[in-house]
N, C-alpha and C. Protein backbone atom coordinates (compact mmCIF):
# COMPACT_ATOMS: atom_id res chain seq x y z
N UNK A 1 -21.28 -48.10 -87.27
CA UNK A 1 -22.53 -47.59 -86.72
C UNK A 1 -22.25 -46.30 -85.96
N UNK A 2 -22.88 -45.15 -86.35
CA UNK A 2 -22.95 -43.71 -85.80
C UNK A 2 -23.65 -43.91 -84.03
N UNK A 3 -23.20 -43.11 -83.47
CA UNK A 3 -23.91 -42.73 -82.28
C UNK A 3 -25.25 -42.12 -82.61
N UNK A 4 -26.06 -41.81 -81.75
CA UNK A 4 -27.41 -41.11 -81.93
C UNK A 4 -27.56 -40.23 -80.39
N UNK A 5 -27.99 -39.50 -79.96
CA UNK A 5 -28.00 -39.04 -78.40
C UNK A 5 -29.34 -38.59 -79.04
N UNK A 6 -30.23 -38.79 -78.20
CA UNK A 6 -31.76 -38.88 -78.22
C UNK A 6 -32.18 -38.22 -77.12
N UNK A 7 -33.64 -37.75 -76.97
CA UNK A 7 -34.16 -37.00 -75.52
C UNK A 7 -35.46 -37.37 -76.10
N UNK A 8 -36.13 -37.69 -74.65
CA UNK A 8 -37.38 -37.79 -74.91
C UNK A 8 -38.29 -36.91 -73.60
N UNK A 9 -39.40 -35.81 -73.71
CA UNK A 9 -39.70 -35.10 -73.04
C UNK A 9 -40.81 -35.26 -72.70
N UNK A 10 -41.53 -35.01 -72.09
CA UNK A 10 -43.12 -34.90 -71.09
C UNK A 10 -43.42 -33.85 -71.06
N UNK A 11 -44.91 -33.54 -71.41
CA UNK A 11 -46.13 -32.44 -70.97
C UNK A 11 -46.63 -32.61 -70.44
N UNK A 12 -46.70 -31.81 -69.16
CA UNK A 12 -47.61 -32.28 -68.11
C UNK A 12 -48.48 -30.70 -67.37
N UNK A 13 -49.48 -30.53 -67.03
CA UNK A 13 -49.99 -29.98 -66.50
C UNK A 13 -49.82 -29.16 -64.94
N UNK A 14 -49.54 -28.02 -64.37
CA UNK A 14 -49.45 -28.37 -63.26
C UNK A 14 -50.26 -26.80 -63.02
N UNK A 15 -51.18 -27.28 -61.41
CA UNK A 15 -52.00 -26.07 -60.99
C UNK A 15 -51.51 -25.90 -59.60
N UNK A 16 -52.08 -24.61 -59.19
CA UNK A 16 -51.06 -24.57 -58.02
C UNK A 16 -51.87 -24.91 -56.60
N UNK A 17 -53.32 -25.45 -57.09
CA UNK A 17 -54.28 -26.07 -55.77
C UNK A 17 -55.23 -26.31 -56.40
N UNK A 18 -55.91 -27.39 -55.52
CA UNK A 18 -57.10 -27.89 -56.06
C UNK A 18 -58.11 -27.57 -56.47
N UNK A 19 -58.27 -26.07 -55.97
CA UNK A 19 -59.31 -25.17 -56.51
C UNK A 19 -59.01 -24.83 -57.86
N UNK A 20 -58.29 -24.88 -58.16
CA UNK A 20 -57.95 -24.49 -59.88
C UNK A 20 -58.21 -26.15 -61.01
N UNK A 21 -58.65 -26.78 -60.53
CA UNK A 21 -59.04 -27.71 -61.10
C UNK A 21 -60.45 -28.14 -62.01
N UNK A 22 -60.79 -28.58 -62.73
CA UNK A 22 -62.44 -28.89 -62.90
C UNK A 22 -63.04 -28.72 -62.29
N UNK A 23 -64.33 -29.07 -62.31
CA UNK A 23 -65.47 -29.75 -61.10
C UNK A 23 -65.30 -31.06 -60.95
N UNK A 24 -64.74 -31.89 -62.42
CA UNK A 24 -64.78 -33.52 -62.34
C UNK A 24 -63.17 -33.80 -61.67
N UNK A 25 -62.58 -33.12 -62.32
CA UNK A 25 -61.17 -33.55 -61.61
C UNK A 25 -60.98 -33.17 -60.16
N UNK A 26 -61.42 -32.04 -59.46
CA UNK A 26 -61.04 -31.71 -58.32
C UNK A 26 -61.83 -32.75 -57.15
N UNK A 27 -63.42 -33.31 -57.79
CA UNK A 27 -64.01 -34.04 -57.02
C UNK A 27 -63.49 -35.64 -56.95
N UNK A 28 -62.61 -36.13 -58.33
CA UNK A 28 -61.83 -37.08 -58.56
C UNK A 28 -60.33 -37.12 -57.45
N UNK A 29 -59.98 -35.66 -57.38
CA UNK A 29 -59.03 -36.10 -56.78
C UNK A 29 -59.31 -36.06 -54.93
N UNK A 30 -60.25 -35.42 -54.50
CA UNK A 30 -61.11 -35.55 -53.21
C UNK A 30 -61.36 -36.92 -52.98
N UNK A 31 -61.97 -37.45 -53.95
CA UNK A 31 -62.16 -39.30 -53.51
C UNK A 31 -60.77 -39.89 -53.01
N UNK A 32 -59.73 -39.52 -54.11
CA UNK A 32 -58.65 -40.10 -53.30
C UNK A 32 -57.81 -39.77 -52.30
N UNK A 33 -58.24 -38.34 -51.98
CA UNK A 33 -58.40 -38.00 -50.81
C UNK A 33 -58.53 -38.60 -49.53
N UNK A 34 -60.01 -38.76 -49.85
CA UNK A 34 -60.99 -39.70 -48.71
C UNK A 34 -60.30 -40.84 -48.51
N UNK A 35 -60.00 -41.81 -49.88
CA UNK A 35 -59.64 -42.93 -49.47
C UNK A 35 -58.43 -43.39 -49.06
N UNK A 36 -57.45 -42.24 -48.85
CA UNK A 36 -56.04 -42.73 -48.14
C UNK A 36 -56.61 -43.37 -46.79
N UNK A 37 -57.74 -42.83 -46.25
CA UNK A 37 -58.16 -43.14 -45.06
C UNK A 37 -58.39 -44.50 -45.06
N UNK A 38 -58.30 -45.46 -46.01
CA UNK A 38 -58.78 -46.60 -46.11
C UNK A 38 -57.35 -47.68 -46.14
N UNK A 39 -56.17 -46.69 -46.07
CA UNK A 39 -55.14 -47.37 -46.57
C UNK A 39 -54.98 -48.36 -45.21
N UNK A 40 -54.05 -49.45 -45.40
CA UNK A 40 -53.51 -50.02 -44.27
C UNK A 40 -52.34 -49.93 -44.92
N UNK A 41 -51.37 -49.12 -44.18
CA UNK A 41 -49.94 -49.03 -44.16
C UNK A 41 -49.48 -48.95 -42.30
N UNK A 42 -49.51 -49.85 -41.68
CA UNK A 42 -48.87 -49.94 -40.31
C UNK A 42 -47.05 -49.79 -40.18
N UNK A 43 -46.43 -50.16 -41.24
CA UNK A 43 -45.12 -50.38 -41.13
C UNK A 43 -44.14 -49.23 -41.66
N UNK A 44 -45.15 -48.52 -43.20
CA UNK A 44 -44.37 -47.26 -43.36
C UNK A 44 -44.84 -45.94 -43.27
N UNK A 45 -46.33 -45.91 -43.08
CA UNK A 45 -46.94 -44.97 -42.65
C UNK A 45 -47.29 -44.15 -43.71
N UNK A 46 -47.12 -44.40 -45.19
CA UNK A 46 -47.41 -43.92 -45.90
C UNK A 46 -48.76 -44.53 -46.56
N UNK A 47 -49.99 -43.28 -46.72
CA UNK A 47 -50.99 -43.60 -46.90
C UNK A 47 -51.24 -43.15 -48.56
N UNK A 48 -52.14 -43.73 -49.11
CA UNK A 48 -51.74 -43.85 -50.74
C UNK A 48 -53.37 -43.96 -51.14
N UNK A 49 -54.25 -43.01 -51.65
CA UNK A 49 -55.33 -42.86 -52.08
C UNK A 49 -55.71 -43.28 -53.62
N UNK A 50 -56.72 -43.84 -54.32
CA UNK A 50 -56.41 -43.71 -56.09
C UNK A 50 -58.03 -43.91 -56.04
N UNK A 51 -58.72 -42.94 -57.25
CA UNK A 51 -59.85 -43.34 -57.56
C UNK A 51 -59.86 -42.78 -58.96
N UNK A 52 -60.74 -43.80 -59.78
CA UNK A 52 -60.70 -43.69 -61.09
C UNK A 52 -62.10 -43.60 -61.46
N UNK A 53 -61.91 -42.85 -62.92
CA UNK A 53 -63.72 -42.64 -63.22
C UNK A 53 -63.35 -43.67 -64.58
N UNK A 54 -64.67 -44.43 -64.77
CA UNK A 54 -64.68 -44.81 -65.52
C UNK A 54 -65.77 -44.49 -66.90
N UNK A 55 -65.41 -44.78 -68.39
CA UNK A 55 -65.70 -44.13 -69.40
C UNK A 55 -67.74 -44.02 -68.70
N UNK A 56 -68.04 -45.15 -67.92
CA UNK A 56 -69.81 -44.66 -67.68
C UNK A 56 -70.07 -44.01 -66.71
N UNK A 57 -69.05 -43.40 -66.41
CA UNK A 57 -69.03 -42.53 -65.27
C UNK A 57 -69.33 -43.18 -63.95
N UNK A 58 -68.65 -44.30 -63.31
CA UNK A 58 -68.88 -44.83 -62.15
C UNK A 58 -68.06 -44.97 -62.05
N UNK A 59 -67.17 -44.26 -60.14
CA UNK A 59 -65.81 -44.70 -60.04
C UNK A 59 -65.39 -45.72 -58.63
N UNK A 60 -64.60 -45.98 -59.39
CA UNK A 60 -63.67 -46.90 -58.41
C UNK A 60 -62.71 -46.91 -57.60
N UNK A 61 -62.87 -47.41 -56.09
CA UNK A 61 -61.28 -46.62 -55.60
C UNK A 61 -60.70 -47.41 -55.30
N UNK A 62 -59.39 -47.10 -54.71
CA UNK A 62 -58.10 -48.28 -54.31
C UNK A 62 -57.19 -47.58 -52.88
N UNK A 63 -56.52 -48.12 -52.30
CA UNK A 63 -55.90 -48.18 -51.15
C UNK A 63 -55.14 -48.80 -51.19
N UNK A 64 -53.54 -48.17 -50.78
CA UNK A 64 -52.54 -49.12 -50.44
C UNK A 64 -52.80 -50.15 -49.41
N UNK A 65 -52.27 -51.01 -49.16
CA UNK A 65 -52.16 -52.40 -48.45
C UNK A 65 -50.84 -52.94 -48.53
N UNK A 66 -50.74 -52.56 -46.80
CA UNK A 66 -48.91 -53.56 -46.62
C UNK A 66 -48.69 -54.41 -46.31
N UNK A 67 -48.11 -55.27 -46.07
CA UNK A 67 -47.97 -56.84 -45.56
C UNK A 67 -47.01 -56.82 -44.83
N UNK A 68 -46.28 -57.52 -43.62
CA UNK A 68 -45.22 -57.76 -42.80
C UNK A 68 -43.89 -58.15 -43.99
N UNK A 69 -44.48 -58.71 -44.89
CA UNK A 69 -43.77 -58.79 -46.60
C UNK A 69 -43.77 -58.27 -47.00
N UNK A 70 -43.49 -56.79 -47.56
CA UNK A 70 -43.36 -55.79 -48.05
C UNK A 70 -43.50 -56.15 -49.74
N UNK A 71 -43.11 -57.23 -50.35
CA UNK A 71 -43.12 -57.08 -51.65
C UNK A 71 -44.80 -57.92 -51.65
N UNK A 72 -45.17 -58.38 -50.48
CA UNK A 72 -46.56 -59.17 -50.77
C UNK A 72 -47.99 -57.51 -50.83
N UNK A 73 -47.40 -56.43 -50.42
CA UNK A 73 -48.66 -55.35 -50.43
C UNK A 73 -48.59 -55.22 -51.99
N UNK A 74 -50.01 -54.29 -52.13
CA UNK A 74 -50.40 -53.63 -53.10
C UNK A 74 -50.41 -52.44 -53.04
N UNK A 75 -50.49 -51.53 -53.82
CA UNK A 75 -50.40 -49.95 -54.41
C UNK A 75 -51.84 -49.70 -54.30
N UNK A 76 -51.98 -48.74 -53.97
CA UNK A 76 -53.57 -47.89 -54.13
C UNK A 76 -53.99 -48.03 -55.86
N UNK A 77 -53.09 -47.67 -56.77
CA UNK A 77 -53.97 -47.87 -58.10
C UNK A 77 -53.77 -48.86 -58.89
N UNK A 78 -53.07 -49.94 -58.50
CA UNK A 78 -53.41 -51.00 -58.87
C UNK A 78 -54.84 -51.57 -58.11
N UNK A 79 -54.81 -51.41 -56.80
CA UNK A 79 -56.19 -52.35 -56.41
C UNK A 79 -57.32 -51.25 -57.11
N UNK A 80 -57.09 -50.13 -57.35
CA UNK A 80 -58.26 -50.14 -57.90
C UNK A 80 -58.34 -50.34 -59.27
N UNK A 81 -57.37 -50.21 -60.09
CA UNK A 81 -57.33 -50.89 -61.38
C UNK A 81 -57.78 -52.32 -61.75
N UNK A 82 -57.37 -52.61 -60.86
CA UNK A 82 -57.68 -54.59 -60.64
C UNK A 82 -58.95 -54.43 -60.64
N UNK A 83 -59.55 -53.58 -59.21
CA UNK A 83 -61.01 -53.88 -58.87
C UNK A 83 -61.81 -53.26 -60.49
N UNK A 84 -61.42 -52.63 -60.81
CA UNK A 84 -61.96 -51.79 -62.29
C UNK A 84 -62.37 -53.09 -63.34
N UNK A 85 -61.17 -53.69 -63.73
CA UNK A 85 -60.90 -54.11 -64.82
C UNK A 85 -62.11 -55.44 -64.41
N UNK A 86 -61.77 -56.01 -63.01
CA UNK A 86 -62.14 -57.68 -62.84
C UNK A 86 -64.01 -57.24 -62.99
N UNK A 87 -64.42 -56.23 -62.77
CA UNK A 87 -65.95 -56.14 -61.86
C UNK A 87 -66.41 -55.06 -63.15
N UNK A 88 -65.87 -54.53 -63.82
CA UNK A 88 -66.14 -54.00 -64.99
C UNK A 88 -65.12 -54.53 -66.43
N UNK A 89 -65.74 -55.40 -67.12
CA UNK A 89 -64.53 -55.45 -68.01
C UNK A 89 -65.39 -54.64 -69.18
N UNK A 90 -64.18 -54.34 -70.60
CA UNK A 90 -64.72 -53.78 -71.34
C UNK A 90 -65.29 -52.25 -71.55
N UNK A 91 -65.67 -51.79 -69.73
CA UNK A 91 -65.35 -50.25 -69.78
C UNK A 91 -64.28 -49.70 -69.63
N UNK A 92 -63.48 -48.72 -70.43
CA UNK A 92 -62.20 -47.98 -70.03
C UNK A 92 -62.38 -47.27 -68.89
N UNK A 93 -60.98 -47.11 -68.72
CA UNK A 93 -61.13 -45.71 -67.57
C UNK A 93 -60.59 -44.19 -68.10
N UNK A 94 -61.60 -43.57 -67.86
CA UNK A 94 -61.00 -42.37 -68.45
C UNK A 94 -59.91 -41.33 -67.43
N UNK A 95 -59.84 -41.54 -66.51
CA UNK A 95 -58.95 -40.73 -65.44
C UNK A 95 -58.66 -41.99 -64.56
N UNK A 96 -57.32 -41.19 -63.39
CA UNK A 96 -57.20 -41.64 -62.31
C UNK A 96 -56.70 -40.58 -61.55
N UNK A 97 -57.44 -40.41 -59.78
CA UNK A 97 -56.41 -39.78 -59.37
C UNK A 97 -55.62 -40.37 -58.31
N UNK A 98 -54.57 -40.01 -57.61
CA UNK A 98 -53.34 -40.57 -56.71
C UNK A 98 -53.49 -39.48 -55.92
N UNK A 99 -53.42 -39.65 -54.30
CA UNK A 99 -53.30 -38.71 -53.44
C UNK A 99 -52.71 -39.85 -52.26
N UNK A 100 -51.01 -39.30 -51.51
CA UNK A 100 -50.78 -39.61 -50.93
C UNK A 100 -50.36 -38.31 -49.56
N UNK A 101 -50.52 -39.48 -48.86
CA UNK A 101 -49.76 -38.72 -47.20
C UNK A 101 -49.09 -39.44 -46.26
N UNK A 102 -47.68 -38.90 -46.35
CA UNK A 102 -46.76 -39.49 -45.30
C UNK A 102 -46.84 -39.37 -43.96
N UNK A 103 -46.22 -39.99 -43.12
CA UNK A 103 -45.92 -39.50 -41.41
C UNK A 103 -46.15 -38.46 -41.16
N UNK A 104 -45.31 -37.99 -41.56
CA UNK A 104 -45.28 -36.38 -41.06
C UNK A 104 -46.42 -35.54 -41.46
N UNK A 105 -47.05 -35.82 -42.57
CA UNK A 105 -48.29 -35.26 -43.11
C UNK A 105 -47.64 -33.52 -43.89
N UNK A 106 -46.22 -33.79 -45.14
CA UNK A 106 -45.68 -32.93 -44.99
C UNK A 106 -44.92 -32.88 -46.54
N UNK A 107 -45.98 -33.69 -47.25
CA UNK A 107 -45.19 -33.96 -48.53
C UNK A 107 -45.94 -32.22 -49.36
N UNK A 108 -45.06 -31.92 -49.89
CA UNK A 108 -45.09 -30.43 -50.54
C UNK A 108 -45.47 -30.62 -51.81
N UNK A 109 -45.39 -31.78 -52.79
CA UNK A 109 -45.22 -32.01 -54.08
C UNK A 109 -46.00 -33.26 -54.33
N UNK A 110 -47.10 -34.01 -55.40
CA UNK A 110 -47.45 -35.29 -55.68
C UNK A 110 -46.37 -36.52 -55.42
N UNK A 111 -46.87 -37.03 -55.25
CA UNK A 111 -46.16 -38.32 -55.80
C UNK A 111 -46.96 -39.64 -56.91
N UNK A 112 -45.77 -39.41 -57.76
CA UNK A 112 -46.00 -40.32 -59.15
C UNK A 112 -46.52 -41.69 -58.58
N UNK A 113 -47.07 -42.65 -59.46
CA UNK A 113 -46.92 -44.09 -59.60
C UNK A 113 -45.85 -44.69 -59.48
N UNK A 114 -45.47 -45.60 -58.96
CA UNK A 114 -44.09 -46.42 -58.86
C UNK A 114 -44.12 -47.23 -60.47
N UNK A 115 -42.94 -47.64 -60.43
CA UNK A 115 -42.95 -48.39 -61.94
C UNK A 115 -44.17 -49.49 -62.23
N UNK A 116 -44.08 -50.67 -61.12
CA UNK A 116 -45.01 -51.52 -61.26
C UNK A 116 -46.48 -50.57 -61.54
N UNK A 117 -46.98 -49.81 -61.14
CA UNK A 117 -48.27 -49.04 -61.39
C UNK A 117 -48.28 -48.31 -62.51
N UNK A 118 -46.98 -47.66 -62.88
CA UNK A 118 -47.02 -47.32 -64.25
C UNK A 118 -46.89 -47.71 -65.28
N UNK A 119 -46.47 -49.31 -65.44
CA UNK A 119 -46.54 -50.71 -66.69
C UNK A 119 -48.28 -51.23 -66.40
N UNK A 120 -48.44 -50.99 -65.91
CA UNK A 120 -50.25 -51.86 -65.63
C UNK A 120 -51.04 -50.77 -66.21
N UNK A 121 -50.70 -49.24 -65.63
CA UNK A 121 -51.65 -47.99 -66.50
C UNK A 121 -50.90 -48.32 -68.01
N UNK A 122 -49.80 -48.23 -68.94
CA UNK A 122 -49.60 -48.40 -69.85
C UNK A 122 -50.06 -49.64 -70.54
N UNK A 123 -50.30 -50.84 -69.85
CA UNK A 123 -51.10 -51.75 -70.51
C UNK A 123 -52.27 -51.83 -70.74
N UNK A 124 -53.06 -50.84 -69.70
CA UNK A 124 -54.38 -50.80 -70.14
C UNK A 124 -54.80 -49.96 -71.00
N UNK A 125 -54.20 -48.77 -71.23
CA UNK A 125 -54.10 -48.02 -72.21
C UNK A 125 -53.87 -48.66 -73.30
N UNK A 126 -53.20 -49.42 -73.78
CA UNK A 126 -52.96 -50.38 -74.88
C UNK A 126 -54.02 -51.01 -75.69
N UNK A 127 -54.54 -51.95 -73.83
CA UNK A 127 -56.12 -52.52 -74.30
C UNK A 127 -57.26 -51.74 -74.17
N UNK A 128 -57.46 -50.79 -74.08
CA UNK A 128 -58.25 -50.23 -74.05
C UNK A 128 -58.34 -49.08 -75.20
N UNK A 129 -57.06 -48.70 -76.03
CA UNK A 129 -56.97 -47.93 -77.23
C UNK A 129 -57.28 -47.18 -76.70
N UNK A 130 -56.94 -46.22 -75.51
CA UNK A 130 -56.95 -44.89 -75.56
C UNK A 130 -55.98 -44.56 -74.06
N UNK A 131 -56.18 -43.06 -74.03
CA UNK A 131 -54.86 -42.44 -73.02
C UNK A 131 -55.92 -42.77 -71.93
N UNK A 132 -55.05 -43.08 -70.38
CA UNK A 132 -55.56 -42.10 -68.91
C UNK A 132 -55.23 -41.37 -68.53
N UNK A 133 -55.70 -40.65 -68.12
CA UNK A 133 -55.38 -38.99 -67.62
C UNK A 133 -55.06 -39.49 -65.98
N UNK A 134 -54.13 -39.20 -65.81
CA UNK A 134 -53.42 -39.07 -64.14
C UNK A 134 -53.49 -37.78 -63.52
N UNK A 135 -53.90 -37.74 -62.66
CA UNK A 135 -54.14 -36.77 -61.44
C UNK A 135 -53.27 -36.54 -60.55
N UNK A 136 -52.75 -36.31 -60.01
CA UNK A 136 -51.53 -36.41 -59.06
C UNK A 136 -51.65 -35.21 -57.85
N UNK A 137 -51.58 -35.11 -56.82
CA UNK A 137 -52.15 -33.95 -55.54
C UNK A 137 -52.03 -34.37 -54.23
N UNK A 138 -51.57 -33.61 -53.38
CA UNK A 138 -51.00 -33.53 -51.86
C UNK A 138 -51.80 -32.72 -51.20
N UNK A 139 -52.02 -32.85 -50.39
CA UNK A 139 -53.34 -31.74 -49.92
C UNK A 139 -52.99 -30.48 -49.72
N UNK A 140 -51.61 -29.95 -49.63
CA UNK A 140 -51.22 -28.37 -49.13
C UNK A 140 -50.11 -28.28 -50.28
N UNK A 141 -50.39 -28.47 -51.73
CA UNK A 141 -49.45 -28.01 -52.95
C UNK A 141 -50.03 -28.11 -53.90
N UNK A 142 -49.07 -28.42 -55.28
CA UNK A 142 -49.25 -28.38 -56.52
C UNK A 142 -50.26 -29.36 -56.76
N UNK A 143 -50.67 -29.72 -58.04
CA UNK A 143 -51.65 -30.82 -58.32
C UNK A 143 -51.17 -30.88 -59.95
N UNK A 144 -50.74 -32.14 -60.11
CA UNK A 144 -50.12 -32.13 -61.31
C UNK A 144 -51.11 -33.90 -62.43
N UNK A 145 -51.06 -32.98 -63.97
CA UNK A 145 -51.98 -33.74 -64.59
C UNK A 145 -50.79 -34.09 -66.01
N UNK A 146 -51.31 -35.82 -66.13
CA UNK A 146 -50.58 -35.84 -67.49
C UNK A 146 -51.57 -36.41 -68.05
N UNK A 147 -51.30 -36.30 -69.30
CA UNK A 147 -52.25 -36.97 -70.52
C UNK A 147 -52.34 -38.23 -70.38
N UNK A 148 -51.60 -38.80 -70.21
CA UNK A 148 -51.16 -40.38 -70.45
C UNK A 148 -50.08 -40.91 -69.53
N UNK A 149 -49.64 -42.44 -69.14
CA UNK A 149 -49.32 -43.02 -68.39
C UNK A 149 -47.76 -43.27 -69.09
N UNK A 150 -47.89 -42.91 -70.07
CA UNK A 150 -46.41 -43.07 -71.40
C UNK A 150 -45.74 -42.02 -70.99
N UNK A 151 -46.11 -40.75 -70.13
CA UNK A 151 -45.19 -39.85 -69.81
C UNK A 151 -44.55 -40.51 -68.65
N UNK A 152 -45.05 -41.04 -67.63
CA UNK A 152 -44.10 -41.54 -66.76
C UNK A 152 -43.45 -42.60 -66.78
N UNK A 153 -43.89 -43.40 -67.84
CA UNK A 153 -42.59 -44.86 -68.33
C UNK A 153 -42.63 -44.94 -70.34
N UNK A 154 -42.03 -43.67 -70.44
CA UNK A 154 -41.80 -43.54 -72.16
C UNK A 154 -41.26 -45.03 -72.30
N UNK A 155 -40.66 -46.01 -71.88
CA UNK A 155 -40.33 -46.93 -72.52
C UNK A 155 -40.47 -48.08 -71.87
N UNK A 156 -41.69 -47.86 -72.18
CA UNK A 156 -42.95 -49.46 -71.51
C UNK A 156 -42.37 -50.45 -71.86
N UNK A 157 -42.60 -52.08 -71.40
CA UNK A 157 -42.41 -52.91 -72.49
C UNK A 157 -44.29 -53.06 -72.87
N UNK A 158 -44.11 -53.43 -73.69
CA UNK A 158 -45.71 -53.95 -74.10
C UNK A 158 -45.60 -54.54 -75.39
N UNK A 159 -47.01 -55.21 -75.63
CA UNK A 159 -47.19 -56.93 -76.60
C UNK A 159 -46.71 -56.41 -77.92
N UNK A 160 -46.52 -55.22 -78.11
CA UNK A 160 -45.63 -55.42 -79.47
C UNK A 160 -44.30 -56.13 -79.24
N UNK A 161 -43.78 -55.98 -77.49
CA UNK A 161 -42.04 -56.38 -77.25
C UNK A 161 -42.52 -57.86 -77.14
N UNK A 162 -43.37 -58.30 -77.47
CA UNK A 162 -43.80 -60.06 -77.30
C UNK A 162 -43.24 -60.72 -78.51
C-alpha cells in the first residue's frame, strides 16, 4: 500500500467591519451582538452571542450558559439551534451569526464554533439538505463568513459513518 499526503482547504470570506456587510447579514450579526448580553458566563467571563435566520425569515437567538460544572453549560449556538429545531421543526436555517466578548473586551479576531457546535451545524445541514452560512464578528475587527459548517470540521462524522 502507497502513501497518499492529502490537503484539504477552506474558502472563507473575510471583511474588514461590519459595515461592509449586507443589510441581512450585518443586522444578523447585531442580534448576536445584543444577545451576548443575555449570556450567563459568571466563572469565565466569556460572553458568546448566536442568532440564526431561519429559511421564513424568523430568527432565533442563543446565549452561552455556564454551570459551576463546566461540562454541564451550553454554547450560544447550540441553544439556539436546539431552540430552532425543537419550536420550529422542518424549517431550515439559512444563516447563523456568533459574536463573542471576553474579559478584557479585547478579542481582535472572531471566534469559531467549538467542535461540539460544529458536529450539530454539520448535522443539520445533512438534515436539512442544504449549507449554513456562518457569520463570525468581534465588535472592533474582521468579520469572517463561510459557506458551510464542513469548512470548520471537513471531517464530520455523520449517518453515512452509521
Amino acid at each position: 500500500m502507497s502513501k497518499k499526503e492529502r490537503e484539504r482547504k477552506i474558502k472563507y470570506e473575510e471583511f474588514g467591519s461590519l459595515q461592509h456587510l449586507t443589510t441581512e447579514d450585518r443586522k444578523l450579526l447585531e442580534c448576536a451582538f445584543d444577545e451576548r448580553d443575555h449570556a450567563y458566563a459568571p466563572y469565565s467571563g466569556f460572553r458568546v452571542g448566536a442568532c440564526l435566520i431561519l429559511e421564513n425569515g424568523q430568527k432565533v437567538v442563543g446565549s452561552n450558559q455556564e454551570n459551576a460544572s463546566f461540562p454541564a453549560g451550553l454554547c450560544a449556538e447550540r441553544v439556539a439551534l436546539f431552540t430552532a429545531m425543537g419550536s420550529n421543526p422542518g424549517i431550515g436555517v439559512k444563516s447563523i451569526a456568533v459574536a463573542a466578548k471576553n474579559l478584557n473586551d479585547n478579542l481582535e479576531s472572531p471566534v469559531f464554533p467549538c467542535g461540539f457546535c460544529a458536529q450539530v451545524l454539520v448535522d443539520l445541514e445533512e438534515r436539512q439538505k442544504s449549507p449554513i452560512r456562518i457569520i463570525l464578528g468581534v465588535d472592533r475587527g474582521p468579520v469572517i463568513i463561510l459557506a458551510s459548517s464542513k469548512s470548520i470540521l471537513p471531517f464530520a462524522f455523520s449517518s453515512r459513518d452509521l
